[in-house]
PDB file of N, CA and C in Angstrom:
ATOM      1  N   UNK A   1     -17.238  12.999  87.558  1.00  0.00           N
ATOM      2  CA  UNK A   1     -18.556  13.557  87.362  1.00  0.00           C
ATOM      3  C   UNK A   1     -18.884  14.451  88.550  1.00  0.00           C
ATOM      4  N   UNK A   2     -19.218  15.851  88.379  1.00  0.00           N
ATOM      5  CA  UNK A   2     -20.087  16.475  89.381  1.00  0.00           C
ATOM      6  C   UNK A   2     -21.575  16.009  89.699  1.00  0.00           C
ATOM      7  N   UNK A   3     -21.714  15.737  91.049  1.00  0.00           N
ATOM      8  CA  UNK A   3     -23.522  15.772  91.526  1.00  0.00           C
ATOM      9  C   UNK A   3     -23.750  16.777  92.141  1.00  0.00           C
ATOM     10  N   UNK A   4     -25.203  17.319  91.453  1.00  0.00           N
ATOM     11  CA  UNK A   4     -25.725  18.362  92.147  1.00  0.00           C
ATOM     12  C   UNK A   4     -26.804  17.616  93.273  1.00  0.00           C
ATOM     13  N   UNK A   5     -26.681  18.444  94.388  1.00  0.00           N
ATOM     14  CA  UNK A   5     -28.149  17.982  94.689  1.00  0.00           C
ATOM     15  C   UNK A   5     -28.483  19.350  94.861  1.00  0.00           C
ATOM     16  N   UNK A   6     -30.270  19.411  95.023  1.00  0.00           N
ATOM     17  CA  UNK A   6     -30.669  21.124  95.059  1.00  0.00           C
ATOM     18  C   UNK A   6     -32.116  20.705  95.513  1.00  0.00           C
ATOM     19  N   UNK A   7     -32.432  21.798  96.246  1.00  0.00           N
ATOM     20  CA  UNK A   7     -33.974  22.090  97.465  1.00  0.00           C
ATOM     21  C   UNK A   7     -34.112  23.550  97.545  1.00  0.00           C
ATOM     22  N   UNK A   8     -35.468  23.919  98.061  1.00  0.00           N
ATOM     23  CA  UNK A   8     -35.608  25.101  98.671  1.00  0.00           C
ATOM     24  C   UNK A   8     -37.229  24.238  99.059  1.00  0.00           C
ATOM     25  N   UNK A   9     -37.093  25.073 100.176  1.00  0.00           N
ATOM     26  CA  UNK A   9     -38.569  25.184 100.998  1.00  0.00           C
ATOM     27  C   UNK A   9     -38.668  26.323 100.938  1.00  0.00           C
ATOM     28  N   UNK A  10     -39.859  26.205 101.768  1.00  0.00           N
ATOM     29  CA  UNK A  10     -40.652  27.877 101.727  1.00  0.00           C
ATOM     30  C   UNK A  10     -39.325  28.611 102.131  1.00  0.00           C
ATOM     31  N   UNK A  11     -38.399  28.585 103.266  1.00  0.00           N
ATOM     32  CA  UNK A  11     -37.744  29.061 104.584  1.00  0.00           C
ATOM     33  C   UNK A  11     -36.110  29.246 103.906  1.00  0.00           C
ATOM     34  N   UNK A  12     -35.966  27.588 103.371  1.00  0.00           N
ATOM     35  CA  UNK A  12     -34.774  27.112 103.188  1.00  0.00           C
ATOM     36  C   UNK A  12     -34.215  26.907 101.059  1.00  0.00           C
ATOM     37  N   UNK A  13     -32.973  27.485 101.044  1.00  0.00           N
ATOM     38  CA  UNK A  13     -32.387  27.210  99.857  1.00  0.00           C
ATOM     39  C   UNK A  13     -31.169  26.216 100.239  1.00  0.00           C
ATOM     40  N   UNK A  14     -30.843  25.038  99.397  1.00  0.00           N
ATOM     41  CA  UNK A  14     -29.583  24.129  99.888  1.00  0.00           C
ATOM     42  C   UNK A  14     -29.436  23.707  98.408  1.00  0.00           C
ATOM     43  N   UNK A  15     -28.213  23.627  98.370  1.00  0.00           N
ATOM     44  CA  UNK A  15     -27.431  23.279  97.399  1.00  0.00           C
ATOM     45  C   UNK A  15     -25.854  23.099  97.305  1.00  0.00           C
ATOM     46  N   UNK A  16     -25.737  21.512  96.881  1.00  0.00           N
ATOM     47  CA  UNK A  16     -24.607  21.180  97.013  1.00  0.00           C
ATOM     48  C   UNK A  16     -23.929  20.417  95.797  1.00  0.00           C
ATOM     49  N   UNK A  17     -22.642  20.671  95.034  1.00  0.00           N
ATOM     50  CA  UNK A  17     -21.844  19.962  94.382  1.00  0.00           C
ATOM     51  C   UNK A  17     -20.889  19.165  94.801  1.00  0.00           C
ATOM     52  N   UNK A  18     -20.767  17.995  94.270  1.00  0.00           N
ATOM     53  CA  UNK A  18     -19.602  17.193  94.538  1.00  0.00           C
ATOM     54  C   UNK A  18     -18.977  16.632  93.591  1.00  0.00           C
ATOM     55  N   UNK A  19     -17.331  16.533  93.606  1.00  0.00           N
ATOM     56  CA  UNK A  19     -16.591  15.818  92.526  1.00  0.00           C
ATOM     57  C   UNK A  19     -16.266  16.697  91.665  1.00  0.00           C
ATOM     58  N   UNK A  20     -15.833  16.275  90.432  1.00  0.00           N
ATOM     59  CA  UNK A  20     -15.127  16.949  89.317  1.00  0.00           C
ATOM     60  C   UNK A  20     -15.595  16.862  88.427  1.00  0.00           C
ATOM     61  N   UNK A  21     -15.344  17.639  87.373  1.00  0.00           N
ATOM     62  CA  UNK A  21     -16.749  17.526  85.807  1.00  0.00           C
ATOM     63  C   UNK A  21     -15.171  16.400  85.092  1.00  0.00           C
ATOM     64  N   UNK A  22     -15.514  15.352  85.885  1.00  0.00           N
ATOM     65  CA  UNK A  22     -15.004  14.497  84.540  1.00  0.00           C
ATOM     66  C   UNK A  22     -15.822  13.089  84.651  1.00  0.00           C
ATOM     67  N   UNK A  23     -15.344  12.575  83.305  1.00  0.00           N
ATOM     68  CA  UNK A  23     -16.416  11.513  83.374  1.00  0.00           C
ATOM     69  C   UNK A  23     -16.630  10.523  84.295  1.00  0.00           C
ATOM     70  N   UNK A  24     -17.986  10.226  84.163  1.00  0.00           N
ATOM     71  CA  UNK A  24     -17.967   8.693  85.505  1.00  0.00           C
ATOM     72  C   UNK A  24     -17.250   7.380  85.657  1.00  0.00           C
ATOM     73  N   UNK A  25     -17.239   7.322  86.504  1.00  0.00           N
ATOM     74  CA  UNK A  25     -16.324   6.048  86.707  1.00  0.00           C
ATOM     75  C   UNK A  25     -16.686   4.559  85.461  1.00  0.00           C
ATOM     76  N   UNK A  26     -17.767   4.657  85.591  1.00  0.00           N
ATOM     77  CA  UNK A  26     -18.804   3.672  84.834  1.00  0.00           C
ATOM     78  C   UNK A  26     -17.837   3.819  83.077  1.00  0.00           C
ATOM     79  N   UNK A  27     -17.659   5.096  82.718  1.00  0.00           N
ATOM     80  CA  UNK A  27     -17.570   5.165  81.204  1.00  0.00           C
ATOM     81  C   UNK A  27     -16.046   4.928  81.309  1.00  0.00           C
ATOM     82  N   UNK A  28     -15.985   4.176  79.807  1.00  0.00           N
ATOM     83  CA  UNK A  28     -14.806   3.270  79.549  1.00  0.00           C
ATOM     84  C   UNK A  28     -13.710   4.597  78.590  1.00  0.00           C
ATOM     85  N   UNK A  29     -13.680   5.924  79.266  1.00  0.00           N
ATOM     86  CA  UNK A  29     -12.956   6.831  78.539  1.00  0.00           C
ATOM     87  C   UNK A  29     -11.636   6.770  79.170  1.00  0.00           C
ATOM     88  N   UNK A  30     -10.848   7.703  78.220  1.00  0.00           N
ATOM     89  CA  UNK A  30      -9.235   7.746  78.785  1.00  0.00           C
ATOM     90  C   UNK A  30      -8.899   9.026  79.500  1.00  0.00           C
ATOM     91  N   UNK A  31      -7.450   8.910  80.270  1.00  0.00           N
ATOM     92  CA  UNK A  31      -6.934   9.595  80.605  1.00  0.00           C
ATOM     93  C   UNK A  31      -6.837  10.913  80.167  1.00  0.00           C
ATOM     94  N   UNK A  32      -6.965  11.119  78.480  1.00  0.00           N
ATOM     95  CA  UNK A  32      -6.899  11.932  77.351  1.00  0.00           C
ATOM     96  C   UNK A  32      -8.158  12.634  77.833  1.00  0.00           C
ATOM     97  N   UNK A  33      -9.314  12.305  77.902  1.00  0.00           N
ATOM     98  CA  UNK A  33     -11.015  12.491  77.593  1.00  0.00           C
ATOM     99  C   UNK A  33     -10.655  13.423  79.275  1.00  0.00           C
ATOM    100  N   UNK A  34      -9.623  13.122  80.411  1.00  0.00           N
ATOM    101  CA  UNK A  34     -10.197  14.059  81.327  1.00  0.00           C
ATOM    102  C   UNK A  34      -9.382  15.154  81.268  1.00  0.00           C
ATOM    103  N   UNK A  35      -8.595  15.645  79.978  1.00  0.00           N
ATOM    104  CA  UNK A  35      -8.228  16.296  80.266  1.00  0.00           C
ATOM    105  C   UNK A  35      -8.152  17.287  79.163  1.00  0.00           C
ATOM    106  N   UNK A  36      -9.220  16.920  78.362  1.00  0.00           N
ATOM    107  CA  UNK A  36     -10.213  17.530  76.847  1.00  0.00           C
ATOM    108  C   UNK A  36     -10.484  18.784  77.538  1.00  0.00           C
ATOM    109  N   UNK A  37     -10.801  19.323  76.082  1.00  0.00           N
ATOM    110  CA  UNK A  37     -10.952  20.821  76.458  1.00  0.00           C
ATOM    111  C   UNK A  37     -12.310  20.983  77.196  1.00  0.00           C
ATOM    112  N   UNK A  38     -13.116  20.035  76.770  1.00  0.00           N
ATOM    113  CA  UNK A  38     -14.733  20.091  77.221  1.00  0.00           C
ATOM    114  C   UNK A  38     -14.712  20.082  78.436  1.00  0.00           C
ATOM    115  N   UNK A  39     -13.839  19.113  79.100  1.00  0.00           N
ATOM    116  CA  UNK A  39     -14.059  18.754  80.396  1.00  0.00           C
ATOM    117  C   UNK A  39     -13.191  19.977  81.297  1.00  0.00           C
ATOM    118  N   UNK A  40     -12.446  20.374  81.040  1.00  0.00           N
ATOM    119  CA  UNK A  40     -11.615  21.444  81.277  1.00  0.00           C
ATOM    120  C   UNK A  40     -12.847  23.162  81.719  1.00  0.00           C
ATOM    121  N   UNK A  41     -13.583  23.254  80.310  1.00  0.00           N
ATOM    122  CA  UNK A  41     -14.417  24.210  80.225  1.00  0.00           C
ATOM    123  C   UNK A  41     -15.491  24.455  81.135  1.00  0.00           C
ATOM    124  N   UNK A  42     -16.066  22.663  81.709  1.00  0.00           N
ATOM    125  CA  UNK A  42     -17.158  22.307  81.898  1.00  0.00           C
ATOM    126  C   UNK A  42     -16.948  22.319  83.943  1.00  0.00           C
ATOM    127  N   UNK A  43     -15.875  22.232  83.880  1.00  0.00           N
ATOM    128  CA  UNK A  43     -15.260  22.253  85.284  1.00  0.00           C
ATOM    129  C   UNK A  43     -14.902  23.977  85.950  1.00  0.00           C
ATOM    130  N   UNK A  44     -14.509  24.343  84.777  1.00  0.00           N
ATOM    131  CA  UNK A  44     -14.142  26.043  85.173  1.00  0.00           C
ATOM    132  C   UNK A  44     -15.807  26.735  85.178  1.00  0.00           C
ATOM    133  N   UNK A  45     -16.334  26.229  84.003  1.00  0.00           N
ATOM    134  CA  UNK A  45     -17.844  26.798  84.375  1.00  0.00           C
ATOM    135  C   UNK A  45     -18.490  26.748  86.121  1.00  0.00           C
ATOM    136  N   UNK A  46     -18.883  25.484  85.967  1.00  0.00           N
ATOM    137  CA  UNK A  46     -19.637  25.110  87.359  1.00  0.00           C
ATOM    138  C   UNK A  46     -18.221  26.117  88.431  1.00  0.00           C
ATOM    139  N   UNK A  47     -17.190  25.792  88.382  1.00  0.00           N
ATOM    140  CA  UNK A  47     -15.951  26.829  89.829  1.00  0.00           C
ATOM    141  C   UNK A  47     -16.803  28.325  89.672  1.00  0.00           C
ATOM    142  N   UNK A  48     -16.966  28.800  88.132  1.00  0.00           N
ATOM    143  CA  UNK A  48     -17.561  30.241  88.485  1.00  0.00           C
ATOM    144  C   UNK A  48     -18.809  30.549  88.802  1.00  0.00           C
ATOM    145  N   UNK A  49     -19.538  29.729  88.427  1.00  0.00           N
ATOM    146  CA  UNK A  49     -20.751  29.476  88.963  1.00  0.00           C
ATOM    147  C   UNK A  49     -20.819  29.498  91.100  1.00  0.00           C
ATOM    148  N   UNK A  50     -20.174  28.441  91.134  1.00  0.00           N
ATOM    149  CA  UNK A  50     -20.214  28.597  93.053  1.00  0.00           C
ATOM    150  C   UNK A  50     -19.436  29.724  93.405  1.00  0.00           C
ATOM    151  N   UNK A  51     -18.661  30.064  92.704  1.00  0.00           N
ATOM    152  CA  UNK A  51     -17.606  31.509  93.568  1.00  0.00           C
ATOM    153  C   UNK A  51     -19.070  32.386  93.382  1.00  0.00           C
ATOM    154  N   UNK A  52     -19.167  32.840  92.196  1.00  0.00           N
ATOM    155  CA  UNK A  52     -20.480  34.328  91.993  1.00  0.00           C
ATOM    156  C   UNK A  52     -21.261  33.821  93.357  1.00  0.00           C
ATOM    157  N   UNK A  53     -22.105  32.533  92.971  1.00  0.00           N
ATOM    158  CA  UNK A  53     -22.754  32.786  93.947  1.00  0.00           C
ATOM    159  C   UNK A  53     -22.454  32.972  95.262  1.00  0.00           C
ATOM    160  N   UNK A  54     -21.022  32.290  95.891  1.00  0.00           N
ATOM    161  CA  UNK A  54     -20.564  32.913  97.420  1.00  0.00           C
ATOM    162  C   UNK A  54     -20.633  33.923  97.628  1.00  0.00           C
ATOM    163  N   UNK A  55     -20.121  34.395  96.172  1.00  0.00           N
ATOM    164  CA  UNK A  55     -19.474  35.848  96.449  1.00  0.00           C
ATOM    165  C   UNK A  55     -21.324  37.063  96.525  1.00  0.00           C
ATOM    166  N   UNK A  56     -22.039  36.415  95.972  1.00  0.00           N
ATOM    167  CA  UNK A  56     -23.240  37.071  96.525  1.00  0.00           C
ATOM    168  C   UNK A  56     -24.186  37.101  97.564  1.00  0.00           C
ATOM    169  N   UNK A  57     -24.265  35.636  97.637  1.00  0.00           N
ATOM    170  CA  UNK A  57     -24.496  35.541  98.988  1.00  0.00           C
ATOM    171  C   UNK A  57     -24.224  35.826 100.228  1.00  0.00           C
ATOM    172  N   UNK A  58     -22.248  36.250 100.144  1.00  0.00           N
ATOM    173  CA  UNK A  58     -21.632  36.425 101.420  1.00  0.00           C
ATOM    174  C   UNK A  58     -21.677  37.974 101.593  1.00  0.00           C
ATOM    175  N   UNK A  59     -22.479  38.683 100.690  1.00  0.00           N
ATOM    176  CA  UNK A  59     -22.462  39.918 100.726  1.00  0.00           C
ATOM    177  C   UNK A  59     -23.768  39.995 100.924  1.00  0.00           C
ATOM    178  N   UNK A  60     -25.168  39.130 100.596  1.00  0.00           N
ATOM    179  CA  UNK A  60     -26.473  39.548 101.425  1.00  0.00           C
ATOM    180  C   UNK A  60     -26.382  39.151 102.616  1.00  0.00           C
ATOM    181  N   UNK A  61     -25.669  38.036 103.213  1.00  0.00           N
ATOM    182  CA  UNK A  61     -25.113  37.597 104.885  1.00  0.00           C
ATOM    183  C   UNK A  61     -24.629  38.487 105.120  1.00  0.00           C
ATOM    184  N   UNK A  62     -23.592  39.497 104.700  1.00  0.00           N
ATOM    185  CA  UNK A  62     -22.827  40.506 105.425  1.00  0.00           C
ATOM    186  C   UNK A  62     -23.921  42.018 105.591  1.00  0.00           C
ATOM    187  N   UNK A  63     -24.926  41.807 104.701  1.00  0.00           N
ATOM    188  CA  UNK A  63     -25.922  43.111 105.233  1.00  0.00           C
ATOM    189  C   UNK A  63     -27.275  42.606 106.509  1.00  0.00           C
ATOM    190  N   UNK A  64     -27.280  41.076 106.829  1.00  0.00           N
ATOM    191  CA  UNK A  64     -27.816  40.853 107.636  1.00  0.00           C
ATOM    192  C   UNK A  64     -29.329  40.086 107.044  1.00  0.00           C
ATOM    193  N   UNK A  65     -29.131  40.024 105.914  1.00  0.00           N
ATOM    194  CA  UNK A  65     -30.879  39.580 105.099  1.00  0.00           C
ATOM    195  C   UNK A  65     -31.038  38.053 105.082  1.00  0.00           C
ATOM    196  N   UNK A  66     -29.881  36.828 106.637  1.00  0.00           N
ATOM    197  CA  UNK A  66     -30.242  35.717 106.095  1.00  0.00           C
ATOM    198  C   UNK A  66     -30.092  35.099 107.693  1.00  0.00           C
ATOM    199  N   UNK A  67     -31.396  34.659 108.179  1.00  0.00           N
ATOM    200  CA  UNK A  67     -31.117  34.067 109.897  1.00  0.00           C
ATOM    201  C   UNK A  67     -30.121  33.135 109.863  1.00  0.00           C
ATOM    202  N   UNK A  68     -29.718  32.371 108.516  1.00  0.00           N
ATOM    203  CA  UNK A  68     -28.563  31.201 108.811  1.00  0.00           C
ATOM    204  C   UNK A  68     -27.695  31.333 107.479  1.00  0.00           C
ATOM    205  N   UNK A  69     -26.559  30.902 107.538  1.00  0.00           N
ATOM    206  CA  UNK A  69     -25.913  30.746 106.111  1.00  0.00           C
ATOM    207  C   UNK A  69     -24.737  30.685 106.663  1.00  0.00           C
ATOM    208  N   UNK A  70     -24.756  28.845 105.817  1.00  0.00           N
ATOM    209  CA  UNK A  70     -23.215  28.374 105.746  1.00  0.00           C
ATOM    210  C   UNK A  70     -23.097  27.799 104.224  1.00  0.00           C
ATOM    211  N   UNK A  71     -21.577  28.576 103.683  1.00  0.00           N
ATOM    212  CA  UNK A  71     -21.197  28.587 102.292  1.00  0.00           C
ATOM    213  C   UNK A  71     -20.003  28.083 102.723  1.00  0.00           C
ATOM    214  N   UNK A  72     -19.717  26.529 102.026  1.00  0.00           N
ATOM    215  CA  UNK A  72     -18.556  26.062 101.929  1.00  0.00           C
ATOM    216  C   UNK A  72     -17.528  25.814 100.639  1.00  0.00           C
ATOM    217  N   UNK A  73     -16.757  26.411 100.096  1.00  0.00           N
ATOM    218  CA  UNK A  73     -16.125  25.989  99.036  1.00  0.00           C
ATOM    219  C   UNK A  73     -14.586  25.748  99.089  1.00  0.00           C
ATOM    220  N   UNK A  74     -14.851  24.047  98.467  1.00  0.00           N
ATOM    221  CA  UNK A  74     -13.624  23.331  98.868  1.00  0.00           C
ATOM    222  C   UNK A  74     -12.940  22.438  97.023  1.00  0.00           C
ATOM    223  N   UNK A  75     -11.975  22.245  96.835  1.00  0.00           N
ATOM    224  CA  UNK A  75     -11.874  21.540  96.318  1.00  0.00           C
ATOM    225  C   UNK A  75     -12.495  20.463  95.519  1.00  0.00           C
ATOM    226  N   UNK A  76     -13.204  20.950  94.503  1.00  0.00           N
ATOM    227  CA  UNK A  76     -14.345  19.576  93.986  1.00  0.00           C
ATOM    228  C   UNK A  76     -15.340  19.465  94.910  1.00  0.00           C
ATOM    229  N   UNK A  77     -15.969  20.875  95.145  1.00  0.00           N
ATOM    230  CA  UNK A  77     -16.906  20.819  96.393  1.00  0.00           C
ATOM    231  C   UNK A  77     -17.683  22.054  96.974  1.00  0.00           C
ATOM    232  N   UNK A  78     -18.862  22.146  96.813  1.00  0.00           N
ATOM    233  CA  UNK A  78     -19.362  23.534  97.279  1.00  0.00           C
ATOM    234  C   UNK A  78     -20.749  22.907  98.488  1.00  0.00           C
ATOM    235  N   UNK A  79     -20.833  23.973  98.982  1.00  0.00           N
ATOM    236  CA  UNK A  79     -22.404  23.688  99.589  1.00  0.00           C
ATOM    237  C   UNK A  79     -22.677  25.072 100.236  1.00  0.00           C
ATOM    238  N   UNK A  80     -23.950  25.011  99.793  1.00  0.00           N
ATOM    239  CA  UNK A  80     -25.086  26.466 100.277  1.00  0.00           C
ATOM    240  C   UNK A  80     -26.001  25.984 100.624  1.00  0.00           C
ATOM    241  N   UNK A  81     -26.482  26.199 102.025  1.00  0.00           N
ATOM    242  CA  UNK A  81     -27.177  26.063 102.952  1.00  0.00           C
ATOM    243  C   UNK A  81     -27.740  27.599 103.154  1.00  0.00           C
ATOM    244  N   UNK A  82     -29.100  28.481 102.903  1.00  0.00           N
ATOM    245  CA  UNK A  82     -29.058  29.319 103.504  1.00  0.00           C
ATOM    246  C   UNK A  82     -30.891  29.778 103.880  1.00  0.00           C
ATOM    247  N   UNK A  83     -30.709  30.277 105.195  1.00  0.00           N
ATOM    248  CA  UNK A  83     -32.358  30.720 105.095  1.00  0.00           C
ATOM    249  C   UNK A  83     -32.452  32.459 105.271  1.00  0.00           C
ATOM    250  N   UNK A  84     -33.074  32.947 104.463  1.00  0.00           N
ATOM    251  CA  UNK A  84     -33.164  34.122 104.195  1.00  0.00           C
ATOM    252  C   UNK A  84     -34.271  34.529 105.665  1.00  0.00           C
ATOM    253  N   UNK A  85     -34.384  36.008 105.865  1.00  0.00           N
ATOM    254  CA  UNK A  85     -34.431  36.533 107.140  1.00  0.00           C
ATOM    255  C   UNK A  85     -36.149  36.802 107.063  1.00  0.00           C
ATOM    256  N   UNK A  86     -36.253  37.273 106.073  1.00  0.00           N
ATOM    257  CA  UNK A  86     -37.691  37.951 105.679  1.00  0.00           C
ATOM    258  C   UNK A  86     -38.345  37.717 104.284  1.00  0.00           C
ATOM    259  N   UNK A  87     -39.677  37.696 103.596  1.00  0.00           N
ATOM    260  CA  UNK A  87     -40.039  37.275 102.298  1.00  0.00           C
ATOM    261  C   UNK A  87     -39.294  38.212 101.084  1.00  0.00           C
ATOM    262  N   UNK A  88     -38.820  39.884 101.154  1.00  0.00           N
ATOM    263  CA  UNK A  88     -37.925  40.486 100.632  1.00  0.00           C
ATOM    264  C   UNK A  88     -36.427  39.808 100.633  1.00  0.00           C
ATOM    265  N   UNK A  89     -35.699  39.208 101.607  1.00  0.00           N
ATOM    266  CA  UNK A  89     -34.656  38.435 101.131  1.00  0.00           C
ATOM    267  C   UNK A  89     -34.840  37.039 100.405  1.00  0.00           C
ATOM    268  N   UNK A  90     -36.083  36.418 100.994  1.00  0.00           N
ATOM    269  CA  UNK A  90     -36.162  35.297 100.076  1.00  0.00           C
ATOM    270  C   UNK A  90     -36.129  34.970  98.678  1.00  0.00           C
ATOM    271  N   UNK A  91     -36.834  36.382  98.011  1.00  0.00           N
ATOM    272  CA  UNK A  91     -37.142  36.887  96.821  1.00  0.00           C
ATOM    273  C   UNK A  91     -35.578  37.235  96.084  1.00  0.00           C
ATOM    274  N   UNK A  92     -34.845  37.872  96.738  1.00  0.00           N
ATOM    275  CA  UNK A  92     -33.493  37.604  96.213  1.00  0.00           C
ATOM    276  C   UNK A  92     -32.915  36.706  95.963  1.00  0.00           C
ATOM    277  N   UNK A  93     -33.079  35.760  97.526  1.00  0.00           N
ATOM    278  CA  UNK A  93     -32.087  34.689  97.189  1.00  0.00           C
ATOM    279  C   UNK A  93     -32.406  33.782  96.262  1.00  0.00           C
ATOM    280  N   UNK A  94     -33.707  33.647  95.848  1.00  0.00           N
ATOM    281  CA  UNK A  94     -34.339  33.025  94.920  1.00  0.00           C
ATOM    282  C   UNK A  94     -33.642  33.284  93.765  1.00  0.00           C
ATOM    283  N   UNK A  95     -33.430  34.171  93.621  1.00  0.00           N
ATOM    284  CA  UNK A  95     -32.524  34.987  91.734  1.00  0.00           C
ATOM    285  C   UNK A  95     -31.307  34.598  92.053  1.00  0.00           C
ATOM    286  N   UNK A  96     -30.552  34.251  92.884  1.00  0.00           N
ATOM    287  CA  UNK A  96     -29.355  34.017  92.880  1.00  0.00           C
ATOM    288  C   UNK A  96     -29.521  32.409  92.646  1.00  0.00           C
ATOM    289  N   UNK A  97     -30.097  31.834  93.434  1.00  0.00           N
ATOM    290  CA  UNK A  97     -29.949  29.997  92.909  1.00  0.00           C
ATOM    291  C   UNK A  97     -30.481  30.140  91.831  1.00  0.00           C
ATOM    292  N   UNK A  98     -31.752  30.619  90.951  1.00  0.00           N
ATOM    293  CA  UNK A  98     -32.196  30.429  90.029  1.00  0.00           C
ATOM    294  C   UNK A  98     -31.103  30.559  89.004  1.00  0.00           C
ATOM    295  N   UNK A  99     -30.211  31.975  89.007  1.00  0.00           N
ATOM    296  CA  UNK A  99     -29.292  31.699  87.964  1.00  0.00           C
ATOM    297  C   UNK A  99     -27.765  30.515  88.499  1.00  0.00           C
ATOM    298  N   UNK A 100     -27.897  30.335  89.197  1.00  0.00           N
ATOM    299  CA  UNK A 100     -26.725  29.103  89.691  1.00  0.00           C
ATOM    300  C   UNK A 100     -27.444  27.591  89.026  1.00  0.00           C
ATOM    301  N   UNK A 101     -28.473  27.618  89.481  1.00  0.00           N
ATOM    302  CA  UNK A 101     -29.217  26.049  89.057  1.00  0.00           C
ATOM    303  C   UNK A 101     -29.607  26.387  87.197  1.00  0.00           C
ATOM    304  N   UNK A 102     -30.211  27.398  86.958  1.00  0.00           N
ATOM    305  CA  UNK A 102     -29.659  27.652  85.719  1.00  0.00           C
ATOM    306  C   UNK A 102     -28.570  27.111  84.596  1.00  0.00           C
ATOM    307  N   UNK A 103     -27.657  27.304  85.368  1.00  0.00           N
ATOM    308  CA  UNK A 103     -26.335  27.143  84.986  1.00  0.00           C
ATOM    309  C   UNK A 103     -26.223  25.889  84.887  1.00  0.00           C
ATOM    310  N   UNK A 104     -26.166  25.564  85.637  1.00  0.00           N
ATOM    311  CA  UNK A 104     -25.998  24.075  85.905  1.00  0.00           C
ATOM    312  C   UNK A 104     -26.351  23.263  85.140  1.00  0.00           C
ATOM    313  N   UNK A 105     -28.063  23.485  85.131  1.00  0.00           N
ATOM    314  CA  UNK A 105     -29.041  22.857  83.954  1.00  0.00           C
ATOM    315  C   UNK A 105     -28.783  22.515  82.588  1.00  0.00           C
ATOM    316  N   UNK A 106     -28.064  24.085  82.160  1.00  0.00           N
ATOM    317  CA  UNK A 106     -27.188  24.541  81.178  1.00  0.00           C
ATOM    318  C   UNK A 106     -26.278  23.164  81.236  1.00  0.00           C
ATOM    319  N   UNK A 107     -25.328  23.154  82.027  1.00  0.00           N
ATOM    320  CA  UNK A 107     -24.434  22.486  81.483  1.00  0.00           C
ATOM    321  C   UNK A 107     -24.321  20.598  81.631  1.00  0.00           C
ATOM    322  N   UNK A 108     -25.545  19.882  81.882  1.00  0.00           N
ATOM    323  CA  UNK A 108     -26.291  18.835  82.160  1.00  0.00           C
ATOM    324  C   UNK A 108     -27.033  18.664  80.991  1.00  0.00           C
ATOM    325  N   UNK A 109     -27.669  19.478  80.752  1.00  0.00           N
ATOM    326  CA  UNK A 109     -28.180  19.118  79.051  1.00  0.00           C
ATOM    327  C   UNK A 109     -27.349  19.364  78.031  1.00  0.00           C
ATOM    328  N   UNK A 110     -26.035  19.419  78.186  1.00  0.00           N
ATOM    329  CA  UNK A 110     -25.005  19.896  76.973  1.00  0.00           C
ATOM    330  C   UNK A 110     -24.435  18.993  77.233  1.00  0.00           C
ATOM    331  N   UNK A 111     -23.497  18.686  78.615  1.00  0.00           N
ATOM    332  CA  UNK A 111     -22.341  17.199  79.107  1.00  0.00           C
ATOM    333  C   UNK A 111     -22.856  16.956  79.890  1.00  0.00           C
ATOM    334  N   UNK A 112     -23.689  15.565  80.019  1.00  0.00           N
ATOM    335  CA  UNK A 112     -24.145  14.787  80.819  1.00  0.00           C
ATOM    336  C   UNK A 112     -23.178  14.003  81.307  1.00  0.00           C
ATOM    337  N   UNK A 113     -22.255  13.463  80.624  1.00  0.00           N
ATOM    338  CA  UNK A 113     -21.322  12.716  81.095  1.00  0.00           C
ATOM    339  C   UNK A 113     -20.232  13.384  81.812  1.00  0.00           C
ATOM    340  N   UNK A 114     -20.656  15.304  82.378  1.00  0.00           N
ATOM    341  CA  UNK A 114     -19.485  15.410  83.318  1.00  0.00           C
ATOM    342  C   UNK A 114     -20.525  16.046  84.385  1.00  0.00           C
ATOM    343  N   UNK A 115     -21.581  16.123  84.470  1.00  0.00           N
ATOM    344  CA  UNK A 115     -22.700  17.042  85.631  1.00  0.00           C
ATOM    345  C   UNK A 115     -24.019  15.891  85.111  1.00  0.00           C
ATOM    346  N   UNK A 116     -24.757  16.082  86.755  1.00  0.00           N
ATOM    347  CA  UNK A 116     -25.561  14.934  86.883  1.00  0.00           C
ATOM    348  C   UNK A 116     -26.579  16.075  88.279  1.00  0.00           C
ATOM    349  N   UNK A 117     -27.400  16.206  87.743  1.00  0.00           N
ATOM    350  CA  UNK A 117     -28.395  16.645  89.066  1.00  0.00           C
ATOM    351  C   UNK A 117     -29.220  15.573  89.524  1.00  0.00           C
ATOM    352  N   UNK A 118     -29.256  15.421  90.675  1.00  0.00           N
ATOM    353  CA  UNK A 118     -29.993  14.205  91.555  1.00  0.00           C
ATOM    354  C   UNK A 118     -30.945  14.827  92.447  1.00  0.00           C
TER     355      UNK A 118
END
């Protein structure tokens, strides 16, 4: 199962995934079930989901529009930490999690049993 967790303050956007979109430990599924097409789909979704957003973010960090930003993507694992510089970058970065948590949302009300926001 992936966990999201997700925040923003006035200042601050954070957001982090962990684990794999397969089912929870708890459910009595098989070996077969992690390697279904759903779960397959549901796992490549959320990977393109955190790349876009690195990949946008590391390009408003590279024009200078964010006092902090650390983007980690690892293996069954992302985290965005970032504080935008001025209320014009905030306003961006806002559209970028909005369609990331979006997504997400998206795919939590479709497979619950492989994404879990906390």
């Amino acid at each position: 199962m992936t966990k999201v967790v997700y925040g923003k303050t006035y200042d601050r956007f954070f957001l982090e995934m962990s684990g794999h979109a397969l089912p929870s430990e708890s459910d009595t599924e098989t070996e077969e079930t992690e390697k279904s097409p759903e779960c397959t789909a549901v796992c490549a979704a959320l990977s393109i989901l955190a790349v876009s957003c690195a990949e946008m973010l590391e390009e408003m960090d590279g024009s200078g529009q964010f006092s902090s930003c650390s983007i980690t993507l690892e293996d069954g694992y992302a985290l965005f930490d970032v504080t935008p510089g001025d209320d014009e970058s905030a306003g961006k970065t806002e559209v970028v999690f909005d369609v990331l948590i979006g997504g997400i949302n998206y795919l939590e009300e479709n497979y619950p049993e492989f994404v879990v926001i906390e």
